[in-house]
Protein backbone atom coordinates (compact mmCIF):
# COMPACT_ATOMS: atom_id res chain seq x y z
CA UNK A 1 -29.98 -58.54 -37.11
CA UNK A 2 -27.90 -56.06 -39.05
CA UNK A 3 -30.71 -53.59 -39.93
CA UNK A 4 -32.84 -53.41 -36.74
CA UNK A 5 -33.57 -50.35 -37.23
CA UNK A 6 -35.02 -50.95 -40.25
CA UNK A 7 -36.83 -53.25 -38.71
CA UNK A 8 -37.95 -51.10 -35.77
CA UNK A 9 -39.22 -48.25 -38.51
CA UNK A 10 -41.77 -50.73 -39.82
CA UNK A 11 -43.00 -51.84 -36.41
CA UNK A 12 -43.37 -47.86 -35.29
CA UNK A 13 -45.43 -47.71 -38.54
CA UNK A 14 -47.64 -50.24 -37.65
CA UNK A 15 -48.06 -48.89 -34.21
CA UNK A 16 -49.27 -45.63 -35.63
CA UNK A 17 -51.92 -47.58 -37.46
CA UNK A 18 -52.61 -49.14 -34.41
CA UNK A 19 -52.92 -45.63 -32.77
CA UNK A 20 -50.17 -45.07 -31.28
CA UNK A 21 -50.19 -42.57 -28.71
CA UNK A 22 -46.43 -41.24 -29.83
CA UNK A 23 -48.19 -40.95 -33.48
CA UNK A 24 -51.04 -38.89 -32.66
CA UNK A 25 -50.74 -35.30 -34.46
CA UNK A 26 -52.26 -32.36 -32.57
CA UNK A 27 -55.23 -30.41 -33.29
CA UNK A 28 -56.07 -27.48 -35.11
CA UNK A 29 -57.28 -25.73 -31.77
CA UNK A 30 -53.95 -26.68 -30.45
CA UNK A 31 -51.68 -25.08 -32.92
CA UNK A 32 -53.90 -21.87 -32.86
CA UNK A 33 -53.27 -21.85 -28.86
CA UNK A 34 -49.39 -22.68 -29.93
CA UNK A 35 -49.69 -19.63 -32.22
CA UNK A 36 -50.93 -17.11 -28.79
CA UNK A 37 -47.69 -19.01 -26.90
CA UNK A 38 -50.26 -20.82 -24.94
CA UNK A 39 -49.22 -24.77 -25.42
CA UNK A 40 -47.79 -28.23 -23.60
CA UNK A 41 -44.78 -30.23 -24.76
CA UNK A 42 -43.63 -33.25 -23.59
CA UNK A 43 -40.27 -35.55 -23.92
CA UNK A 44 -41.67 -38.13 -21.07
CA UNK A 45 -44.35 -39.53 -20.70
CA UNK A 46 -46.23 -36.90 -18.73
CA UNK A 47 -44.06 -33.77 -17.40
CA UNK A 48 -44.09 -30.88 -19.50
CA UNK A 49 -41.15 -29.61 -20.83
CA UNK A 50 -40.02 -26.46 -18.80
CA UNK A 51 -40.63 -23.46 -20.38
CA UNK A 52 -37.08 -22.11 -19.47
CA UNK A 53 -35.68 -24.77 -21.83
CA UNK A 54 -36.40 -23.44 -24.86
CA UNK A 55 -34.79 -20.53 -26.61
CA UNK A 56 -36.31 -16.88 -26.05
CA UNK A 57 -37.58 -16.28 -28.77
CA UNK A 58 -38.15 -19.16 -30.38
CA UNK A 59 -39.12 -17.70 -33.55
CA UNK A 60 -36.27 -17.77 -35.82
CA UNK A 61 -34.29 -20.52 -34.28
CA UNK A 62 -33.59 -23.58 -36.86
CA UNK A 63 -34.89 -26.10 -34.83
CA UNK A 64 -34.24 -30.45 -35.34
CA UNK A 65 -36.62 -32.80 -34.47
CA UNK A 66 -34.54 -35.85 -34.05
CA UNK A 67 -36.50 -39.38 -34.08
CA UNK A 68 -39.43 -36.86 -33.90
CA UNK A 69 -42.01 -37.52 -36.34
CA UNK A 70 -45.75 -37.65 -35.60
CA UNK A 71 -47.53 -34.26 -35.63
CA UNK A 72 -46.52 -33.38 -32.02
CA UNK A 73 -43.35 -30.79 -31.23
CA UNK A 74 -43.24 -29.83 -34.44
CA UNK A 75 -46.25 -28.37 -35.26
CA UNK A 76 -45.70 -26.29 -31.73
CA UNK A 77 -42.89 -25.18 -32.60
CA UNK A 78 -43.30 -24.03 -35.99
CA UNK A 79 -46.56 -22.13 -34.39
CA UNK A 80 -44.14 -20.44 -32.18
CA UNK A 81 -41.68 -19.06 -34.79
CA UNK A 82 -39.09 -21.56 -35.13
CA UNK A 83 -38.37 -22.81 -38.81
CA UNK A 84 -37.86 -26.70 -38.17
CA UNK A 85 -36.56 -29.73 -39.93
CA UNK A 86 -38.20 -33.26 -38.71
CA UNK A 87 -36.04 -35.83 -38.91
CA UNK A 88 -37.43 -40.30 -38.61
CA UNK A 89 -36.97 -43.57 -39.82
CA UNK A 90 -41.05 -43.68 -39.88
CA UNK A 91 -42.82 -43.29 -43.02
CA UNK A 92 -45.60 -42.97 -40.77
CA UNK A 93 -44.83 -40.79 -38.42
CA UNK A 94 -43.37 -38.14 -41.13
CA UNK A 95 -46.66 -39.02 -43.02
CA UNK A 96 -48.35 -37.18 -39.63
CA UNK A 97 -45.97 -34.20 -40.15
CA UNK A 98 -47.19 -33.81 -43.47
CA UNK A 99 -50.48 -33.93 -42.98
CA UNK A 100 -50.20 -30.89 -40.07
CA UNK A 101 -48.31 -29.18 -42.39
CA UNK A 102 -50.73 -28.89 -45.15
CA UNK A 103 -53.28 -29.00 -42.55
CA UNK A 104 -52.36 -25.50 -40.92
CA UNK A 105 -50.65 -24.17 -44.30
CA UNK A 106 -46.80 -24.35 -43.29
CA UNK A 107 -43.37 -25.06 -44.84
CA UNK A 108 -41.50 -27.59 -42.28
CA UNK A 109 -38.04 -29.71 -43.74
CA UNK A 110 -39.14 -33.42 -43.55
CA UNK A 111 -36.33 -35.71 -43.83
CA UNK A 112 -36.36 -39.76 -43.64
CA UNK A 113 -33.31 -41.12 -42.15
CA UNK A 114 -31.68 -43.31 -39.60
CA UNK A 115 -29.84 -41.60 -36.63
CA UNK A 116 -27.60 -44.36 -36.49
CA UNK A 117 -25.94 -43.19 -39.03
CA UNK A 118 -24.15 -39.89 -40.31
CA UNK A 119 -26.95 -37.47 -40.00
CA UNK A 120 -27.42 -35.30 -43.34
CA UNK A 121 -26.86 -31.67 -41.58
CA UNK A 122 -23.59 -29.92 -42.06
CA UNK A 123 -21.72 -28.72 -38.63
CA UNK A 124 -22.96 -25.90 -36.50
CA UNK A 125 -26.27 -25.68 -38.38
CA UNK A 126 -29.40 -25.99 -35.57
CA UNK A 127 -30.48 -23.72 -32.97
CA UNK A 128 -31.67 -26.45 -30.75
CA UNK A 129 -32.32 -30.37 -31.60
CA UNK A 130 -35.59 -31.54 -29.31
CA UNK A 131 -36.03 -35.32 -29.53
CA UNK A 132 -38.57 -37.38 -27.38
CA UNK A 133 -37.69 -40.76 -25.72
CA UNK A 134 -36.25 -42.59 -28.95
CA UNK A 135 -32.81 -43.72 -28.06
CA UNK A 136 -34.45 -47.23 -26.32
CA UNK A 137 -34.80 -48.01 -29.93
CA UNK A 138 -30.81 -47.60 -30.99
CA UNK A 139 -27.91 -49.99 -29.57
CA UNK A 140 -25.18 -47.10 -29.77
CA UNK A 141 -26.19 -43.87 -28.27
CA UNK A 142 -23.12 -42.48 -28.09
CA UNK A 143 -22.63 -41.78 -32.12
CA UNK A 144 -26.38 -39.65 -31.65
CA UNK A 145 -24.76 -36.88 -28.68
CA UNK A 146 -21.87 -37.28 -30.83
CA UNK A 147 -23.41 -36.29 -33.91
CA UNK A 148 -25.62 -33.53 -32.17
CA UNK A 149 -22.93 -32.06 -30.85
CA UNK A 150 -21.92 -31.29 -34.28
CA UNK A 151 -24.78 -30.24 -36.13
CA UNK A 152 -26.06 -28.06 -33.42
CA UNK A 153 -24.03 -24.48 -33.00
CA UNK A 154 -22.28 -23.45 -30.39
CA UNK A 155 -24.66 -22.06 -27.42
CA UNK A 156 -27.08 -24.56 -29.23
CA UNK A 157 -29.80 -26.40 -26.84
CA UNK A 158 -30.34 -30.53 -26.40
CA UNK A 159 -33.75 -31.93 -24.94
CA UNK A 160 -34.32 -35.24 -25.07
CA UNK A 161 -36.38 -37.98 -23.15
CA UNK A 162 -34.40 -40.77 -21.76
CA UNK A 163 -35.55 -44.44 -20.83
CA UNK A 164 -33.47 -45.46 -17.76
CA UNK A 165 -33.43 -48.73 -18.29
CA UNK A 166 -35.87 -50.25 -15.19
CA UNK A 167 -39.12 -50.95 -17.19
CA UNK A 168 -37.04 -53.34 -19.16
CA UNK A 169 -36.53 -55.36 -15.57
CA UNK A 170 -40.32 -56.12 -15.21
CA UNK A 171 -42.54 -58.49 -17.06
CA UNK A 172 -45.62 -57.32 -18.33
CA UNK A 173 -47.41 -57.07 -15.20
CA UNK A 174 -44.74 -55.03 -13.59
CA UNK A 175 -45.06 -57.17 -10.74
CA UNK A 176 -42.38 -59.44 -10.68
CA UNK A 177 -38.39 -59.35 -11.81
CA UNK A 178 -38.41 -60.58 -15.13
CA UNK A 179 -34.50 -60.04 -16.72
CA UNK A 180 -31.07 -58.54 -15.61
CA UNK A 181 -29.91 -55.84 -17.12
CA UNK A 182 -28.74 -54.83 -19.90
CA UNK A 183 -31.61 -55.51 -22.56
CA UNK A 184 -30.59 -56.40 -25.28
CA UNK A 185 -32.58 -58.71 -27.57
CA UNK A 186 -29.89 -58.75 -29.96
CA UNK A 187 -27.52 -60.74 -27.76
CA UNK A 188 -30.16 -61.94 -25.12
CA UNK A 189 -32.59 -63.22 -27.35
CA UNK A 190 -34.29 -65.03 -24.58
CA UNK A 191 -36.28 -61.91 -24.06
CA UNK A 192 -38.43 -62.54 -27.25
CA UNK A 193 -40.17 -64.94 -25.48
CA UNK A 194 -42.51 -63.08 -23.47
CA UNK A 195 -41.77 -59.73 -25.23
CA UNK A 196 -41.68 -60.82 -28.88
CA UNK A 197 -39.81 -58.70 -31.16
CA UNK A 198 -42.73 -58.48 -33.86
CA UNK A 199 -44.92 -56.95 -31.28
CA UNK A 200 -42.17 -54.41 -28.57
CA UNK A 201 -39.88 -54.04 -31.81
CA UNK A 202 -36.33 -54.34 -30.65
CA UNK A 203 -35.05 -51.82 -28.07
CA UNK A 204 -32.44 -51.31 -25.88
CA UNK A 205 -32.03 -50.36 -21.85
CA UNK A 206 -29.50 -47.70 -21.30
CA UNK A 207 -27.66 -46.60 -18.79
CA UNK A 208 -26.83 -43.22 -16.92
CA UNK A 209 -23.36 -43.54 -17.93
CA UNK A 210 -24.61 -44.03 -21.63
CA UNK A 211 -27.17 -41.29 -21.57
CA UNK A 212 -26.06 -38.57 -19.33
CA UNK A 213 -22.56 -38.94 -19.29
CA UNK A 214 -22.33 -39.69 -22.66
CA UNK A 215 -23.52 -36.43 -23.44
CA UNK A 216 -21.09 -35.18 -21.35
CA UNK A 217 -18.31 -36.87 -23.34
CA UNK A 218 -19.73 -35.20 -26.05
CA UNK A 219 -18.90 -31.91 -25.32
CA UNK A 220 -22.27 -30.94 -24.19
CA UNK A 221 -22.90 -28.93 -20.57
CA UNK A 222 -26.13 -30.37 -18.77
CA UNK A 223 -28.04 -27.29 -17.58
CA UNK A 224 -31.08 -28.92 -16.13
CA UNK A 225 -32.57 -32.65 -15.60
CA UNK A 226 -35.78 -34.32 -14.25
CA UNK A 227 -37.41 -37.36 -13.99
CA UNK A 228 -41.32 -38.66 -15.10
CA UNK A 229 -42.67 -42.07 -14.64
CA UNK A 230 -44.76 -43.98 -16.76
CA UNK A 231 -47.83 -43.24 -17.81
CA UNK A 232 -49.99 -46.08 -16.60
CA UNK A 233 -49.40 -48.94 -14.43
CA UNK A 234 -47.76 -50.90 -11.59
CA UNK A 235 -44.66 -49.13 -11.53
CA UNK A 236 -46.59 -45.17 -11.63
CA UNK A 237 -49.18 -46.99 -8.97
CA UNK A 238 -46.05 -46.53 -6.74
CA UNK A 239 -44.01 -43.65 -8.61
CA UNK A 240 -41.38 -44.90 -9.73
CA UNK A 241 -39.23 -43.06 -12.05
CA UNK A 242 -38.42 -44.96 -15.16
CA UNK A 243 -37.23 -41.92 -17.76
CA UNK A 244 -35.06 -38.67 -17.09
CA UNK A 245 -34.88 -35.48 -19.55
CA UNK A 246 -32.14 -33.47 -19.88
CA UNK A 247 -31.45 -29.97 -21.32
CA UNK A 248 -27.93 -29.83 -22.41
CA UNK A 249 -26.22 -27.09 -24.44
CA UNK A 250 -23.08 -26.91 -26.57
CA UNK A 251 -20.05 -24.95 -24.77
């Protein structure tokens, strides 16, 4: 399927219809907190984001949301000084950005795009690019660190949520092995049996060597690193981590 990720931007869309938790704009009482420096942030599904990982200040900074659509970092953000630029593939999800904007009476860049490709920023342009676990959606992850690594300046920040790869072993029930890895439903289309493509959307496991070192091979430093697990089921039941984030800046 050449254009998967065209694909995958209608399916996020429906999820946000569906109410998606990913899709699921903040309030008005949390941007006013935002706007005291009182406020939570996420790339996982549950561990807040250090607050050592973002710049001090933060007001000022020009600031990418990458694959970040939905009403959630940027709206914090933007409360907190920094003058941001969302970038998605999901009408929906930018649709959310819109509607916080206008909401709490804010100017915010929202761009529609695919990260696969060249991204529309000129080099050495952002502060810091912030993007939540999105990359389990792209085949290729090297060509995004590659591309941040240009658009961001130098000294500029990375954090981004990571899937490493060991949901995709599980069935459903996470209680039994269900496929090797790599996923890949693109060449292992086996998979859409019991995790149909018109319902998961086609993603992608990853490995550390793709995720981490990639960045690495990028150019970028890793300062910092943790790991989260899932927010529900089997695998949390026994804490098992299945996503890292990483801060990573440009030397």
């Amino acid at each position: 399927m050449d254009d998967y990720t065209k694909f995958n931007s209608k399916i996020i869309d429906q999820w946000v219809n569906e109410g998606w938790e990913w899709g699921m704009p903040i309030s008005h009482e949390e941007y006013l907190q935002a706007q005291k420096g009182e406020f939570k942030m996420v790339l996982t599904p549950l561990k807040q984001i250090p607050k050592d990982w973002f710049p001090d200040p933060i007001k000022g900074k020009k600031i990418l949301g990458l694959a970040s659509g939905g009403g959630q970092q940027m709206p914090i953000l933007t409360a907190l000084g920094g003058e941001c630029t969302v970038f998605d593939y999901s009408q929906k999800q930018l649709d959310a950005e819109k509607m916080v904007a206008e909401r709490e009476n804010y100017q915010i860049e929202i761009i529609k795009g695919d990260m696969t490709k060249k991204l529309p920023f000129t080099d050495n342009t952002f502060d810091m690019i912030i993007q939540p676990v999105a990359n389990s959606y792209i085949e290729n992850v090297q060509h995004v660190w590659n591309e941040s690594y240009r658009i961001l300046k130098p000294g500029g920040r990375l954090l981004v949520g990571l899937d490493n790869g060991i949901n995709y072993i599980f069935d459903k029930t996470e209680t039994k092995l269900y496929h090797p890895l790599p996923y890949n439903p693109l060449k292992n289309p086996e998979v859409n049996d019991d995790f149909p493509i018109e319902e998961e959307g086609i993603q992608f496991s990853h490995t550390l060597d793709e995720q981490i070192r990639g960045q690495i091979k990028a150019g970028f430093q890793i300062v910092d690193l943790y790991e989260d697990t899932n927010s529900e089921g089997k695998l949390k039941d026994y804490n098992i981590p299945t996503f890292w984030a990483t801060y990573a800046i440009k030397k």
